[in-house]
C-alpha atoms as a PDB file:
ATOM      1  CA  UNK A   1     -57.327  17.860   8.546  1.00  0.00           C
ATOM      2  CA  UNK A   2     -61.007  16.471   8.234  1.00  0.00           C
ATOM      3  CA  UNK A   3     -62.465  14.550   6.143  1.00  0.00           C
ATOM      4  CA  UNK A   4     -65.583  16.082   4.587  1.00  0.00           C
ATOM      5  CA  UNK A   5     -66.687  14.050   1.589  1.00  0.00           C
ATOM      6  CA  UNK A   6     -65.627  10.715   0.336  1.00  0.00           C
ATOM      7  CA  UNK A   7     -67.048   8.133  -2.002  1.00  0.00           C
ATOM      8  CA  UNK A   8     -65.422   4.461  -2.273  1.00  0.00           C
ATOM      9  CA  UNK A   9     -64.873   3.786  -6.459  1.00  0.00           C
ATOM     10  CA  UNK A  10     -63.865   0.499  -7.425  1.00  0.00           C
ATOM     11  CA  UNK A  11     -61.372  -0.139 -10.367  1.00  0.00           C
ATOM     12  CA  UNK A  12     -60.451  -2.590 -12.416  1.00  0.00           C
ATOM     13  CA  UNK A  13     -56.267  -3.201 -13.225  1.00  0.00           C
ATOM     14  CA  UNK A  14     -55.572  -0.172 -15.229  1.00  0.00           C
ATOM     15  CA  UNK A  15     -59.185   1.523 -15.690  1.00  0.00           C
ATOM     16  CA  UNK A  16     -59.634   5.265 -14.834  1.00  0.00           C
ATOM     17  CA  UNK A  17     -62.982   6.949 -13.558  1.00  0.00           C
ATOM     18  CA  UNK A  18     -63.569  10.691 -13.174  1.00  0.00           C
ATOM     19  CA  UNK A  19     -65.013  11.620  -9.396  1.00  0.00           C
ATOM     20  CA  UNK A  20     -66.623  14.782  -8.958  1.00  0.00           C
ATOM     21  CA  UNK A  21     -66.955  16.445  -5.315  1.00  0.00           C
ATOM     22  CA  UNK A  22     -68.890  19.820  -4.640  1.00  0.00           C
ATOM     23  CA  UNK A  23     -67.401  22.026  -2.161  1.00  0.00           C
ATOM     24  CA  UNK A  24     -69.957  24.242  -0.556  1.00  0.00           C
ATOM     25  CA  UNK A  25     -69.851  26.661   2.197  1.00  0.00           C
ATOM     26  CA  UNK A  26     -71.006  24.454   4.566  1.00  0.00           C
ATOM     27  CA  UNK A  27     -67.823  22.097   3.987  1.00  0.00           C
ATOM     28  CA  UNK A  28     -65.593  24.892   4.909  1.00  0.00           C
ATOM     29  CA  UNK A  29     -67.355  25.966   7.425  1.00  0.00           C
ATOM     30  CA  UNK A  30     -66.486  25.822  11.484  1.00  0.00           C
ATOM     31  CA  UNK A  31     -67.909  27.460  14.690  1.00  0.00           C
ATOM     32  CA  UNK A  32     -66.958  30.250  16.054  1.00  0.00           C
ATOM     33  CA  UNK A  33     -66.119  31.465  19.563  1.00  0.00           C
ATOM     34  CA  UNK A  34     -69.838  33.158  19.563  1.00  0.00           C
ATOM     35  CA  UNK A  35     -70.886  29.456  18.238  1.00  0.00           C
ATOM     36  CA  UNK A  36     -71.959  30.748  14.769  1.00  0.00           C
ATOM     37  CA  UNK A  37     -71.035  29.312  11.998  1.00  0.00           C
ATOM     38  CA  UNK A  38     -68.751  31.002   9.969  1.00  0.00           C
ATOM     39  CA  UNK A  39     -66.264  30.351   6.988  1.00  0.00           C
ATOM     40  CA  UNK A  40     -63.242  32.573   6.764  1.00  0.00           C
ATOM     41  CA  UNK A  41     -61.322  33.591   3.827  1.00  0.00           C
ATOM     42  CA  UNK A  42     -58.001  32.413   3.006  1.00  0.00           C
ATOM     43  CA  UNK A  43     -56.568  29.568   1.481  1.00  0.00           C
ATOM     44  CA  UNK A  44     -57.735  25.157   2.478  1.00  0.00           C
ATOM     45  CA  UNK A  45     -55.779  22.434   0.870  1.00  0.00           C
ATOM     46  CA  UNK A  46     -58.394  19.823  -0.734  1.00  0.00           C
ATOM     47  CA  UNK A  47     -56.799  16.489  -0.528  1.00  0.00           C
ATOM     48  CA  UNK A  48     -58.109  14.075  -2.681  1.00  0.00           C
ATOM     49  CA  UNK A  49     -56.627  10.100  -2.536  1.00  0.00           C
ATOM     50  CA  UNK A  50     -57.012   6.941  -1.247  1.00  0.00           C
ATOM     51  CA  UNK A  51     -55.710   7.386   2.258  1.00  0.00           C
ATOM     52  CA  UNK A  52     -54.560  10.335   4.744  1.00  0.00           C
ATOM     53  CA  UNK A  53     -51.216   9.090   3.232  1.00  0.00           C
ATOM     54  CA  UNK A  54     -51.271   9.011  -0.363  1.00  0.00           C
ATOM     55  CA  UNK A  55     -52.973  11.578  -1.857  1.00  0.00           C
ATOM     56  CA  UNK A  56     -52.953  14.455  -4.299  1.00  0.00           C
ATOM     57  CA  UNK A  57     -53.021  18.062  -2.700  1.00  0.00           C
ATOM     58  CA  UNK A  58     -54.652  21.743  -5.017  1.00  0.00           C
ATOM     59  CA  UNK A  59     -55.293  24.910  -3.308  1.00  0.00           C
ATOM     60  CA  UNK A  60     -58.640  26.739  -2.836  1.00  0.00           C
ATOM     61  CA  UNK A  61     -58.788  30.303  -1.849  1.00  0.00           C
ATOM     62  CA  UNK A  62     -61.893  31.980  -0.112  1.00  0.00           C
ATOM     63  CA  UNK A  63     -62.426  35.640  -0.419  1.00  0.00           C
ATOM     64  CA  UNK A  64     -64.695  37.635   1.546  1.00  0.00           C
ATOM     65  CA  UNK A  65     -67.106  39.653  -0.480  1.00  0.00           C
END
């Protein structure tokens, strides 16, 4: 688990806001043992909530072209 993007949104008792994250390559990305950097296909969980804790979970999947 890392933590990639955040963005602190303040609320008031009962008000909703839409937040809207971009997930690029470079997000997904890691090095590898040659110290490129690579992303590989398959599927990340994107956690989105306020904490490690509590949060809501969706499923990407990569695909290599």
């Amino acid at each position: 688990m890392e933590l990639k993007d955040f963005r602190r949104v303040s609320l008031a008792p009962g008000e909703r806001k839409t937040v809207e994250f971009t997930i690029t390559p470079d997000k997904l990305s890691f090095l590898d043992l040659d110290m490129r950097r690579t992303v590989e296909p398959g599927w990340f969980d994107i956690m989105v909530g306020t904490s490690s804790v509590k949060h809501q979970t969706v499923k990407l999947e990569v695909v290599a072209r």
